[in-house]
C-alpha atoms as a PDB file:
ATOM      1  CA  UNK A   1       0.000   0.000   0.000  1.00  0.00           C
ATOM      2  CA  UNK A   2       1.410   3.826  -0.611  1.00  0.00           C
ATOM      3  CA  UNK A   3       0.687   6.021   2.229  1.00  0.00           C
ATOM      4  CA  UNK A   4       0.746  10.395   1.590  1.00  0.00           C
ATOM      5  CA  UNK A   5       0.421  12.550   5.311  1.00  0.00           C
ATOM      6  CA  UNK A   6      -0.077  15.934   3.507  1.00  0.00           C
ATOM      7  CA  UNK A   7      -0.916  19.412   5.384  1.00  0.00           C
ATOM      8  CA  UNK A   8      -1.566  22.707   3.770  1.00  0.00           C
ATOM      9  CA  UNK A   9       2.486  23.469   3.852  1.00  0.00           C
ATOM     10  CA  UNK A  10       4.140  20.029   3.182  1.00  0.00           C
ATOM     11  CA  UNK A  11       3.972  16.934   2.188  1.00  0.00           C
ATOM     12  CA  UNK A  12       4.419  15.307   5.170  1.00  0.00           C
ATOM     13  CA  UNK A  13       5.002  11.535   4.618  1.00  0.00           C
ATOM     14  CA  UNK A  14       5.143   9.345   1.207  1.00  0.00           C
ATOM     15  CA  UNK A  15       5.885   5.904   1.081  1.00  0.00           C
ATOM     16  CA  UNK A  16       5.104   1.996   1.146  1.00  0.00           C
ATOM     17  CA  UNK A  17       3.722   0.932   4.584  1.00  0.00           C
ATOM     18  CA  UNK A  18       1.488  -2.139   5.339  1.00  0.00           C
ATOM     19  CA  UNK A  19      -0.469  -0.970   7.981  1.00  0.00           C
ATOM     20  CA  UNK A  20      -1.811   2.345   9.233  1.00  0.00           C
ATOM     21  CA  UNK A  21      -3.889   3.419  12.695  1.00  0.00           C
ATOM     22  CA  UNK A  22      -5.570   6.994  12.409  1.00  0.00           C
ATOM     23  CA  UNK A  23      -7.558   8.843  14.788  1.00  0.00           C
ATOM     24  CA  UNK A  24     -10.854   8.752  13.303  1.00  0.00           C
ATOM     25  CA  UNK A  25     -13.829  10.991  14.960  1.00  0.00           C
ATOM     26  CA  UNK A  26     -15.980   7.847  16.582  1.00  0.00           C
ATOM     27  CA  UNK A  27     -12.377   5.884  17.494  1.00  0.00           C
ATOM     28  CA  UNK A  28      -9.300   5.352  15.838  1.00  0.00           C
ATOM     29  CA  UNK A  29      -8.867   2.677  13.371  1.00  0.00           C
ATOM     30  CA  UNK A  30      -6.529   0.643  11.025  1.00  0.00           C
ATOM     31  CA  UNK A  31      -6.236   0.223   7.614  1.00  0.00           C
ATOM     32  CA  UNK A  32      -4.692  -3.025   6.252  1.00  0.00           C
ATOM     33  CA  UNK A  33      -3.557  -3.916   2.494  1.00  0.00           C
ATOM     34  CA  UNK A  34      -7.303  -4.195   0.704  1.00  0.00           C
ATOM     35  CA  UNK A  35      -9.086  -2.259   3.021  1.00  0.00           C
ATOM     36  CA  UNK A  36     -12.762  -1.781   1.710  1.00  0.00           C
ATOM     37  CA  UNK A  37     -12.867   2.380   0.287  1.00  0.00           C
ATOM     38  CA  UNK A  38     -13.480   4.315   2.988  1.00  0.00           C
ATOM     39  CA  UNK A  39     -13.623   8.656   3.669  1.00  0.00           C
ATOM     40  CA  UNK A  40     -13.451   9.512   7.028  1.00  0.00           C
ATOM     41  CA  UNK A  41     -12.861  12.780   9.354  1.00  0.00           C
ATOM     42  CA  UNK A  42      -9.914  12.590  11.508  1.00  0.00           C
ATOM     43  CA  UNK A  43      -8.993  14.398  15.297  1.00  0.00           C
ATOM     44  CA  UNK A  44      -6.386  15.087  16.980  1.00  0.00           C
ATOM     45  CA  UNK A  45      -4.078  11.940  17.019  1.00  0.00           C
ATOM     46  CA  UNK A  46      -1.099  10.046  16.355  1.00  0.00           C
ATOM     47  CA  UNK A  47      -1.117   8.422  12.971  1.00  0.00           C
ATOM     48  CA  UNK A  48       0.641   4.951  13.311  1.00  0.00           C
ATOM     49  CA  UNK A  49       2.346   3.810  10.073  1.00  0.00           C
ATOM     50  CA  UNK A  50       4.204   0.501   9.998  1.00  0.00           C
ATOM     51  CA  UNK A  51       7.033  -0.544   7.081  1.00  0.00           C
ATOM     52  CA  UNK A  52       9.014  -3.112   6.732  1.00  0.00           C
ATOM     53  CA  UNK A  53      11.539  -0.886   7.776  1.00  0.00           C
ATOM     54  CA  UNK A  54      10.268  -0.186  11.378  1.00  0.00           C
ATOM     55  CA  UNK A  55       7.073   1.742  12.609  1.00  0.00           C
ATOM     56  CA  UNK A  56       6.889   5.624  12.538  1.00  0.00           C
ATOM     57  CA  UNK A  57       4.201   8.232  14.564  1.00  0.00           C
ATOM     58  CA  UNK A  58       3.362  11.380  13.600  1.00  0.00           C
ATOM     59  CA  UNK A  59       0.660  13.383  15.855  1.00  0.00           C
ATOM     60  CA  UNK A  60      -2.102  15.002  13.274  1.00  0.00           C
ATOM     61  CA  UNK A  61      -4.566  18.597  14.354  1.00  0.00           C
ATOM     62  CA  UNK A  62      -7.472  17.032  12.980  1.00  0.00           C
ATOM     63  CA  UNK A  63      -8.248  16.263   9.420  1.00  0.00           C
ATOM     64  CA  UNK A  64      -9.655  13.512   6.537  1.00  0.00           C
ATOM     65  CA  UNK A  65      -8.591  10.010   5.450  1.00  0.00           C
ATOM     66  CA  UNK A  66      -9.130   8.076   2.047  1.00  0.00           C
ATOM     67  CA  UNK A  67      -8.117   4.619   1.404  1.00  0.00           C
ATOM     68  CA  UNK A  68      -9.188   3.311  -2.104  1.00  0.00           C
ATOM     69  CA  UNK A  69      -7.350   0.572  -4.241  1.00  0.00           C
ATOM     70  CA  UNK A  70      -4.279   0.066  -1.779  1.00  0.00           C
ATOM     71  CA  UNK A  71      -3.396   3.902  -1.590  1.00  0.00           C
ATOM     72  CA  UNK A  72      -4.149   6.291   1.622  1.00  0.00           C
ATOM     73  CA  UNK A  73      -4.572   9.788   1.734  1.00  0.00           C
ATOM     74  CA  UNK A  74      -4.229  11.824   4.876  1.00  0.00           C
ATOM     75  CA  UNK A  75      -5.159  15.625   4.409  1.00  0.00           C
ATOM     76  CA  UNK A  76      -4.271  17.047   8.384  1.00  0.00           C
ATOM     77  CA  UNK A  77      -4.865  20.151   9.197  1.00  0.00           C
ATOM     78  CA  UNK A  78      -1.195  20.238  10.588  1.00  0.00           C
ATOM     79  CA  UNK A  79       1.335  18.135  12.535  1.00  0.00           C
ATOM     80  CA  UNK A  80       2.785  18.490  15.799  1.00  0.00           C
END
């Protein structure tokens, strides 16, 4: 799967991963390789991404989430 963390300034994050755990608004959740499509608003959080090269956290102000056909899209609002 190819993750993007994007905020209004940067491009925060782009690469492979095979797992992901966002904050969504009702409880945070994962998305694994295949994941059905899914748009859903985002607070205050860590996002959790895990590679094959080791796991990596970056804490997200809020935002949206897409998954469709293997590739997620983060739009925060910004990143601590």
């Amino acid at each position: 799967m190819t993750l993007e963390i994007l905020t209004p300034d940067k491009k925060v994050f782009e690469g492979d991963v095979t797992a992901v755990t966002v904050p969504g608004t009702m409880g945070s959740f994962q998305i694994l390789h295949d994941h059905a499509p899914i748009i859903s608003t985002l607070e205050d959080g860590p996002v959790i991404i895990k590679c094959k090269t080791g796991d990596q956290t970056f804490t997200i102000k809020g935002g949206v989430v897409e998954a469709l056909k293997n590739k997620i899209i983060v739009l925060a609002e910004g990143v601590a």
